[in-house]
Protein backbone atom coordinates (compact mmCIF):
# COMPACT_ATOMS: atom_id res chain seq x y z
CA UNK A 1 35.82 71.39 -92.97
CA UNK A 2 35.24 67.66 -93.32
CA UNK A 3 33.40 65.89 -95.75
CA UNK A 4 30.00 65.71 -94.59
CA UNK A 5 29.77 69.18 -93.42
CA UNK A 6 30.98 69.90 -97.10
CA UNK A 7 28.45 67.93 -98.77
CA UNK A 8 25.52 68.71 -96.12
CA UNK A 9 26.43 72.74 -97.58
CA UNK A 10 25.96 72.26 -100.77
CA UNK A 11 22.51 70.39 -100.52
CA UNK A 12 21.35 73.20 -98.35
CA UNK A 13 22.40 76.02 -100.75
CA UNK A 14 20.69 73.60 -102.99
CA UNK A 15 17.89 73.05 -101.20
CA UNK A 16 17.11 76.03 -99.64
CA UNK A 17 18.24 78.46 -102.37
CA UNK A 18 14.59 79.97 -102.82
CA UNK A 19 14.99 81.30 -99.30
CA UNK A 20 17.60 83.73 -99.46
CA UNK A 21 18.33 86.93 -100.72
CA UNK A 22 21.01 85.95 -102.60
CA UNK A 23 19.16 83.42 -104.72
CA UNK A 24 16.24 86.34 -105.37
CA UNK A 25 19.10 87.90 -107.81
CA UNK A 26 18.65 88.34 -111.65
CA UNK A 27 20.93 85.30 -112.51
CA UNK A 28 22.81 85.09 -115.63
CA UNK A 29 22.73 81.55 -117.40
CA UNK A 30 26.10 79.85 -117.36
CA UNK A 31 26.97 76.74 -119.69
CA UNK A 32 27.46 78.71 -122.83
CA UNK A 33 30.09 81.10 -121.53
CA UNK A 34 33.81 80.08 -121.90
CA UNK A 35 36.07 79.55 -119.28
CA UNK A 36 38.07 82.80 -119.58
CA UNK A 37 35.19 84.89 -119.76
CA UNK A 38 33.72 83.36 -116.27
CA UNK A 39 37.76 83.46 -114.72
CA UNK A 40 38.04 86.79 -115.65
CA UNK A 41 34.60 87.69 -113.68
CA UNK A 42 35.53 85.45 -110.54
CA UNK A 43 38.87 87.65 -110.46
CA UNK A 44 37.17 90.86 -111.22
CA UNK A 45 33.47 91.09 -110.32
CA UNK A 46 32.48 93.32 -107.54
CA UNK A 47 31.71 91.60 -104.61
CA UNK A 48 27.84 92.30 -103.33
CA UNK A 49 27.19 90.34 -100.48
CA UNK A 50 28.95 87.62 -98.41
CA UNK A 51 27.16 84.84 -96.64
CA UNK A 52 29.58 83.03 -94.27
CA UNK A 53 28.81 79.66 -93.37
CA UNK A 54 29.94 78.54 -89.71
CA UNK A 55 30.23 75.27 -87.85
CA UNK A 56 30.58 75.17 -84.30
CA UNK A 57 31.65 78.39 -84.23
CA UNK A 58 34.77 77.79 -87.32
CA UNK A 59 34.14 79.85 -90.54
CA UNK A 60 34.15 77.06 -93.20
CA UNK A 61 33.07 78.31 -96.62
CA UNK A 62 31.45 81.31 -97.80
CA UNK A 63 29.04 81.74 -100.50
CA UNK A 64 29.58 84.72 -102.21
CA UNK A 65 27.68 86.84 -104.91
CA UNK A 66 29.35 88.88 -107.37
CA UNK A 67 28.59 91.67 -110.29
CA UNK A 68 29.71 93.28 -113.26
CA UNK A 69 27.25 95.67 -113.79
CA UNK A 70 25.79 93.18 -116.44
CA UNK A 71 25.43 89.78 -114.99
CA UNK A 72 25.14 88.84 -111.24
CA UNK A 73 26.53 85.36 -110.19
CA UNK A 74 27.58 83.74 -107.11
CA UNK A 75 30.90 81.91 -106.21
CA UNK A 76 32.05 78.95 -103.40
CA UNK A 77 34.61 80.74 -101.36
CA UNK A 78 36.96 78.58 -99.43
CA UNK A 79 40.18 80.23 -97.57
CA UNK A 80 41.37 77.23 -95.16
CA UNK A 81 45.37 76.14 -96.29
CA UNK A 82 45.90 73.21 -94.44
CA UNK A 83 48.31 71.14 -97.10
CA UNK A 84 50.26 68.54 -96.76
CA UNK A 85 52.05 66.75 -94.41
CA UNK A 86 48.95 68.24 -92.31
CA UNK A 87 47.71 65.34 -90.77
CA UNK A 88 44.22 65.89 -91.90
CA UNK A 89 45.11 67.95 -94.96
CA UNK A 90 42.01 70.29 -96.51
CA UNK A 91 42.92 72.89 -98.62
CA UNK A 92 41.57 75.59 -101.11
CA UNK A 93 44.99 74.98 -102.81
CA UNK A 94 43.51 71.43 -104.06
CA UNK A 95 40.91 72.94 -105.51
CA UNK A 96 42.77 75.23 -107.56
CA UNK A 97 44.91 72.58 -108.31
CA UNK A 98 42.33 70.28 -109.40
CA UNK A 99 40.49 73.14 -111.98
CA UNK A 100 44.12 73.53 -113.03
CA UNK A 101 44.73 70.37 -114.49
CA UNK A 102 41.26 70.08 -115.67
CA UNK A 103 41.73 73.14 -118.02
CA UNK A 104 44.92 72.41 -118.71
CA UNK A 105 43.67 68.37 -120.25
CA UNK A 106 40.48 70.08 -121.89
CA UNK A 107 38.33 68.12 -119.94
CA UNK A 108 35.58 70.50 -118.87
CA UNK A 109 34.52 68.90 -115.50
CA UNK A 110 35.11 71.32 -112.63
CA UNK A 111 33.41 74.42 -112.23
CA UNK A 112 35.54 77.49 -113.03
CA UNK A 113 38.14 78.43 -110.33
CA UNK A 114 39.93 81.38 -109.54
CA UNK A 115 42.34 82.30 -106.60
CA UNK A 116 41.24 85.32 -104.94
CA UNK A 117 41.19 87.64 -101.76
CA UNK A 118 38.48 88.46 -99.85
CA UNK A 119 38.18 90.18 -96.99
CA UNK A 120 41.99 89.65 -96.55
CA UNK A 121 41.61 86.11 -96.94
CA UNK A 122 43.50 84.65 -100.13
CA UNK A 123 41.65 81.32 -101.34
CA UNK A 124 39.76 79.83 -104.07
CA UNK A 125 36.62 80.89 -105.37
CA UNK A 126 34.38 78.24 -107.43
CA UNK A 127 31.33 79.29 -109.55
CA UNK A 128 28.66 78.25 -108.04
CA UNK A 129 26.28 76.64 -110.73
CA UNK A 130 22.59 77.09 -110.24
CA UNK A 131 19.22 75.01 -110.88
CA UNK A 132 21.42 71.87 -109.60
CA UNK A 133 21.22 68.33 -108.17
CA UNK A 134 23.59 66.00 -107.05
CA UNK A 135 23.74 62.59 -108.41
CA UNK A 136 22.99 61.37 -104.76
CA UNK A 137 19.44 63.13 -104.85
CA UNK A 138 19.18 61.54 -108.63
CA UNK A 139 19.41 58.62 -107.77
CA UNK A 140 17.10 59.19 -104.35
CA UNK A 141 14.38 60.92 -106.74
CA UNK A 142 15.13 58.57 -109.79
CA UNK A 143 15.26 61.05 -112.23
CA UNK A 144 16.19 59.57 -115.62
CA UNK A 145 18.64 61.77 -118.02
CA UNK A 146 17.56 62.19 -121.32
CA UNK A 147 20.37 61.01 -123.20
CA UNK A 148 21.37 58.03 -119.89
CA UNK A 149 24.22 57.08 -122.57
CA UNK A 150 25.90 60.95 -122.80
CA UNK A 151 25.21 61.23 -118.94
CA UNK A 152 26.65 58.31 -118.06
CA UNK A 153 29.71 58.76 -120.91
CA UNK A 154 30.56 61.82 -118.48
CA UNK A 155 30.17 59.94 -114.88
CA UNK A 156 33.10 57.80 -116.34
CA UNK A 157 35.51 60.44 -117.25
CA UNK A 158 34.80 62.16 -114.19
CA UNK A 159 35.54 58.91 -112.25
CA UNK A 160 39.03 58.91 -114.42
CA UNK A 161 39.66 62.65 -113.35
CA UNK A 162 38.78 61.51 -109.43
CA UNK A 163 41.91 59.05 -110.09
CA UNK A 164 44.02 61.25 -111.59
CA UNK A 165 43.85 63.55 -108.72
CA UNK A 166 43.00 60.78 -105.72
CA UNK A 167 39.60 61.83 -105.35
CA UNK A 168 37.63 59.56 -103.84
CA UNK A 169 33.88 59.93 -103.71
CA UNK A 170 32.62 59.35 -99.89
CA UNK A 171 29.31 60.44 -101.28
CA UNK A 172 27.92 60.87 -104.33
CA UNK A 173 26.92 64.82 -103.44
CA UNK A 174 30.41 65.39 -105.22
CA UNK A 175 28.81 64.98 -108.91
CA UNK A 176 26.93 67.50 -109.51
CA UNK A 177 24.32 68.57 -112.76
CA UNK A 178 22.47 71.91 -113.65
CA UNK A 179 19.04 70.18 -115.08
CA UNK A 180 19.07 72.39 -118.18
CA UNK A 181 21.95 70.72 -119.74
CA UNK A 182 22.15 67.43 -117.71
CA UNK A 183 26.37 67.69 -117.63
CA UNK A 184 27.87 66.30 -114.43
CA UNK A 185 30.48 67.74 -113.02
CA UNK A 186 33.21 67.47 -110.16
CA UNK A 187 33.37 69.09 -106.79
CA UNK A 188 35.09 69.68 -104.03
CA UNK A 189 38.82 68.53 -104.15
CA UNK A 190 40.13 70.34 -100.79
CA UNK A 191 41.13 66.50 -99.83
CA UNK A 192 42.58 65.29 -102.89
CA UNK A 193 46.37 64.84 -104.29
CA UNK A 194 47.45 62.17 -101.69
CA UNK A 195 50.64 61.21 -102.18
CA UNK A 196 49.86 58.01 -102.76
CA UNK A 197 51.25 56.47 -106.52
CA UNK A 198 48.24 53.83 -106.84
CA UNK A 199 45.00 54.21 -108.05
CA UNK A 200 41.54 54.14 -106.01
CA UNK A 201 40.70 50.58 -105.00
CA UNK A 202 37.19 51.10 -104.18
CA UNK A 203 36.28 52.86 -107.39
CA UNK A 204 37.77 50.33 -110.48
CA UNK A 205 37.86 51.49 -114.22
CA UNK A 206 35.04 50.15 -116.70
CA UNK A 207 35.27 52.47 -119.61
CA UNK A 208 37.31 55.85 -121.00
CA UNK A 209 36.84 58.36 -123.52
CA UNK A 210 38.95 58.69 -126.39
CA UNK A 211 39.58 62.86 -125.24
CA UNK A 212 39.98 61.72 -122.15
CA UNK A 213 42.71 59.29 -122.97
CA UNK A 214 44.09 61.42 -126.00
CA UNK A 215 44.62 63.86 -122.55
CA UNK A 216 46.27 61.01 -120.50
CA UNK A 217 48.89 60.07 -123.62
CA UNK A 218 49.42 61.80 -126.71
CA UNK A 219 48.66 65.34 -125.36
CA UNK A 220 50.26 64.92 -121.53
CA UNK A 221 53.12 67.07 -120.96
CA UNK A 222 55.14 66.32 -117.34
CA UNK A 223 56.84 69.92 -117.67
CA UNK A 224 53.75 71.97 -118.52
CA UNK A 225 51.72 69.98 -115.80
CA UNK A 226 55.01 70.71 -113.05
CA UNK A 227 54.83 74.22 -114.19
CA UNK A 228 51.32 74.73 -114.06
CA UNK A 229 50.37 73.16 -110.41
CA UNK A 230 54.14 73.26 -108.64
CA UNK A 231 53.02 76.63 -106.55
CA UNK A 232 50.10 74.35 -105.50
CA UNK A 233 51.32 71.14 -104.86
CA UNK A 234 54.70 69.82 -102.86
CA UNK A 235 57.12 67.68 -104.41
CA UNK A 236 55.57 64.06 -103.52
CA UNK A 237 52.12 65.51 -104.58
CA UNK A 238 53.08 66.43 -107.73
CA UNK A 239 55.77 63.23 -108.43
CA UNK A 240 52.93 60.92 -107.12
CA UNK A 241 50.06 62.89 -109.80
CA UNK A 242 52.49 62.18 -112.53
CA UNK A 243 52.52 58.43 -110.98
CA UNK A 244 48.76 57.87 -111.43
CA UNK A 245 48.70 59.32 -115.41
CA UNK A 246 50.74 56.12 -116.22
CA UNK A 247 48.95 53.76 -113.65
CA UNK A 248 46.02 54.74 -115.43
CA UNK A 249 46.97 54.33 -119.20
CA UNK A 250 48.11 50.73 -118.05
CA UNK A 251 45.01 50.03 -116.17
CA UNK A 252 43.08 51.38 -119.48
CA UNK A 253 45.43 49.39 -121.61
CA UNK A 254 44.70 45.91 -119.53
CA UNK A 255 40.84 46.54 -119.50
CA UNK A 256 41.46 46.77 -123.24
CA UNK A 257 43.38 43.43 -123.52
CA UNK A 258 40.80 41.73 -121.70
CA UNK A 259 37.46 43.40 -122.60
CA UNK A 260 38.09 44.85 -126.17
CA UNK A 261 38.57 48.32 -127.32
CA UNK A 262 35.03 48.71 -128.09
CA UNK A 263 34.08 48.19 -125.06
CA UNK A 264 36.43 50.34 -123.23
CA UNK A 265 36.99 53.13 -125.44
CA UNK A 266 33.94 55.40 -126.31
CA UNK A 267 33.53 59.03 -128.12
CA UNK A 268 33.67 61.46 -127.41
């Protein structure tokens, strides 16, 4: 699935969610539950109904709703494995990957994602977060958070997360918000980890969070990040990943040096 095709889905789930069946179900509200609890119901939940989504005639994502006999949610299915060296590598690997090493920092900006099989299909499934907009129709609608300081604290750690993981943003439908809680958050990574040991050119560091750093340095681990991602990543992927973490603590440490550590550095 390319990018735009990727993007134009999730503005039309968006969109046109009042229009389907699937978005008439008794939803259960999200951002309060931990991360286990909503893992354990990807992996588990019965599986209602399955809405596949095709593009010239190639089964590309599915959107999936899901129950426990208590709450009813719905997931982002995707089963395609191209990885690397694939010329044009897109793969629900990535986005495992990606969730991965988002837990495993503490960083709280991808949607929960499991690995599981469906209708013989092994891939990843992604919670699929209601009452959303992207930060492309935001901007389009100029809606105004109401804390622009905390909303725009989290834009920049997500931008340090994109590269961590050599995610560039080819549109800004890839941040994402429920407009309860106003929380942006990452999508769609079935491009990212290019071996590439540099960081994204188009997309320069202004500011970073003291977690977020804290993540980067004192609480990075090489081993527990090899062990955690090495069934999802080759060798380069995962040499170059472990690249970028100190590209970025010296591109954090020069902003520092030239702008000041209040500047840079912000809480949370």
């Amino acid at each position: 699935m390319n990018k735009k095709t990727r993007l134009g889905l999730w503005v039309c789930l968006i969109l046109l969610g009042g229009a389907s069946a699937l978005c008439r179900a008794s939803l259960q509200p999200t951002p309060s539950d931990p991360r286990e609890e909503l893992e354990t119901f990807l992996r588990e939940a019965d599986i209602t109904a399955v809405e596949k989504m095709h593009q010239h005639g190639r089964t590309n994502a599915w959107l999936v709703t899901l129950s426990d006999g208590t709450a009813t949610r719905r997931a982002f299915f995707k089963s395609i494995r191209r990885s690397r060296p694939a010329i044009m590598p897109d793969s629900c690997a990535y986005e495992l990957a990606a969730y991965e090493l988002d837990k495993l920092l503490g960083l709280g900006l991808v949607p929960a994602t499991v690995e599981r099989s469906i209708e013989g299909r092994a891939g990843s499934l992604q919670l699929f977060l209601d009452g959303v907009e992207t930060e492309k129709s935001r901007l389009n609608k100029n809606l105004r958070p109401p804390d622009p300081q905390a909303y725009g604290d989290r834009l920049d750690e997500i931008l340090v997360l994109e590269h961590l993981v050599f995610a560039p943003r080819q549109d800004l439908g890839d941040v994402i918000f429920q407009t309860d809680s106003w929380r942006p958050m990452r999508v769609d990574f079935s491009e990212a980890f290019a071996p590439s040991a540099e960081l994204l050119t188009d997309y320069p560091l202004r500011r970073c969070s003291r977690r977020v750093l804290a993540s980067l340095s004192d609480e990075w681990d090489d081993d527990a990040v090899r062990a955690r991602l090495k069934s999802l990543l080759n060798a380069e992927e995962l040499e170059a990943l472990l690249q970028r973490r100190l590209l970025l603590l010296n591109e954090i440490k020069r902003l520092i040096a030239e702008k000041g550590e209040a500047a840079v550095l912000y809480r949370p």
